[in-house]
Protein backbone atom coordinates (compact mmCIF):
# COMPACT_ATOMS: atom_id res chain seq x y z
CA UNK A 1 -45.15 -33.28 -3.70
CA UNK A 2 -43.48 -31.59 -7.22
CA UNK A 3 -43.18 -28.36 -4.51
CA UNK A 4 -41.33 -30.07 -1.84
CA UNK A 5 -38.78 -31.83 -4.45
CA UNK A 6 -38.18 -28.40 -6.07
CA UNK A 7 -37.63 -26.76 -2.91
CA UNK A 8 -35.63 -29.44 -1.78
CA UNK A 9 -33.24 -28.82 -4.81
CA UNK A 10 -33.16 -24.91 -4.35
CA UNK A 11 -32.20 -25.87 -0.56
CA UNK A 12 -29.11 -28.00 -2.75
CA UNK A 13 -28.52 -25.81 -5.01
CA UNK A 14 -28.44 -23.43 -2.22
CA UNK A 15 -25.93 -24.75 -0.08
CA UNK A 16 -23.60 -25.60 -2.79
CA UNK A 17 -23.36 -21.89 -3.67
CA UNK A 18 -22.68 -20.61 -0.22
CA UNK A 19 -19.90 -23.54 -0.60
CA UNK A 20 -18.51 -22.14 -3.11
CA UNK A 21 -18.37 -18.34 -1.76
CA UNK A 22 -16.95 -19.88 1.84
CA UNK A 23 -13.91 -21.48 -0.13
CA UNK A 24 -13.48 -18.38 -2.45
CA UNK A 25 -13.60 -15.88 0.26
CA UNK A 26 -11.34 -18.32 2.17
CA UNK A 27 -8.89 -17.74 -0.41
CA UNK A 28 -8.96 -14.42 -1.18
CA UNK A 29 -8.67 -13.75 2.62
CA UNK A 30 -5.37 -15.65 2.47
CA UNK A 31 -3.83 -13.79 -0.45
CA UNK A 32 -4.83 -10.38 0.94
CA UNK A 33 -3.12 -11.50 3.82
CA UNK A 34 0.10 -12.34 2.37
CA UNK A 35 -0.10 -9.58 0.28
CA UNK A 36 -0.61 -7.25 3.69
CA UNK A 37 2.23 -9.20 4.88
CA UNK A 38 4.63 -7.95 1.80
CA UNK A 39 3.26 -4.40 1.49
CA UNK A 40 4.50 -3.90 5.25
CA UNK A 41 7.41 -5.44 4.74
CA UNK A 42 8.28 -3.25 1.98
CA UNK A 43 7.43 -0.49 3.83
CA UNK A 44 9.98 -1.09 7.16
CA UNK A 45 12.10 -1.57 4.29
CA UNK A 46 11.64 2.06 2.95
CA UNK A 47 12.07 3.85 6.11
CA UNK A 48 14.94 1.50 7.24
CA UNK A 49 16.21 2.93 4.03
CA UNK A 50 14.90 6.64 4.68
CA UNK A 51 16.49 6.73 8.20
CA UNK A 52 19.97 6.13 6.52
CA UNK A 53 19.61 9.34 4.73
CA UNK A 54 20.26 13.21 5.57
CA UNK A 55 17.78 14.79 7.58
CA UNK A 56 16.99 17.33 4.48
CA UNK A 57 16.62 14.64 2.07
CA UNK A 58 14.75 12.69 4.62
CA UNK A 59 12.17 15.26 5.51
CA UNK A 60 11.78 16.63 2.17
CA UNK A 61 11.03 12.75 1.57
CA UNK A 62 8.78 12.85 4.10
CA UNK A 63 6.41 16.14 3.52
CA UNK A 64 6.29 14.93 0.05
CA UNK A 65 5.52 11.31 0.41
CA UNK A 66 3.52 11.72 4.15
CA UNK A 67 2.56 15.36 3.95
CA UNK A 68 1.45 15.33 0.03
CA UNK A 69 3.37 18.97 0.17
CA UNK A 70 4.06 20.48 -3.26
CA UNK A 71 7.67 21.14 -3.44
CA UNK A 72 6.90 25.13 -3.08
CA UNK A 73 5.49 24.54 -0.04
CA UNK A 74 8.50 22.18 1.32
CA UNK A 75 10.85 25.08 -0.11
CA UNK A 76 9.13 27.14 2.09
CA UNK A 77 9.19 25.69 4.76
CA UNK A 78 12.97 25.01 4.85
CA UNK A 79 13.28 28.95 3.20
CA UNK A 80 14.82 27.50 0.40
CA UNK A 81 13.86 27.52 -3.49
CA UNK A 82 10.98 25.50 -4.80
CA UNK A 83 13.84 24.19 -7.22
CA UNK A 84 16.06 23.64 -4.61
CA UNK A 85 13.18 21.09 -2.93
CA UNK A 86 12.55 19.29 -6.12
CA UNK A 87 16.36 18.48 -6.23
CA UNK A 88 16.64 17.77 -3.02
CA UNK A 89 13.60 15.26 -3.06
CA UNK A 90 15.10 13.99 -6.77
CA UNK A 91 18.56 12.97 -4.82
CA UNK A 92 17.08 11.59 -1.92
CA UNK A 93 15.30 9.16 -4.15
CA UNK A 94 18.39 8.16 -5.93
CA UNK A 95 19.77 6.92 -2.88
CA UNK A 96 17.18 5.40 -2.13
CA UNK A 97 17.45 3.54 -5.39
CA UNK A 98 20.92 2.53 -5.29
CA UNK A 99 20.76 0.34 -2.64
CA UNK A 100 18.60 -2.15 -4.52
């Protein structure tokens, strides 16, 4: 008898818990959600932004955002200066800036 009364408060105890978790997780899945929502947002936002901008700037933007290209490989690649890449990307993201 003391078994089944203790095992029907575990059960209790139990099922409260998983409660709990179902309205936590419920939560959380709702924030991540809305927080998805505004880290896409900002992101059409960026290229909306990015399109508006020369196609050096915008490229060099790109490879070193996207690509993760150090700016002596983008200078390379458009046979400039590794200097000339780092200014490049610098300006780009000042115009980027002054729009907000």
């Amino acid at each position: 008898m003391v078994k089944n009364v203790w095992l029907q408060e575990l059960n209790h105890k139990n099922k409260n818990q998983q409660l709990k978790d179902s309205i936590k997780n419920a939560s959380t899945t709702f924030y991540d959600l809305e927080d998805e929502y505004i880290k896409n947002e900002d992101k059409v936002m960026f290229f909306k932004k990015a399109h508006q901008l020369s196609e050096d700037k915008r490229e060099i933007l790109y490879l070193r955002l996207l690509g993760d290209l150090s700016f002596k490989e983008i200078g390379s690649i458009f046979e400039r200066t590794e200097n000339w890449a780092r200014v490049t990307f610098y300006r780009a993201k000042l115009e980027l800036r002054k729009d907000e």
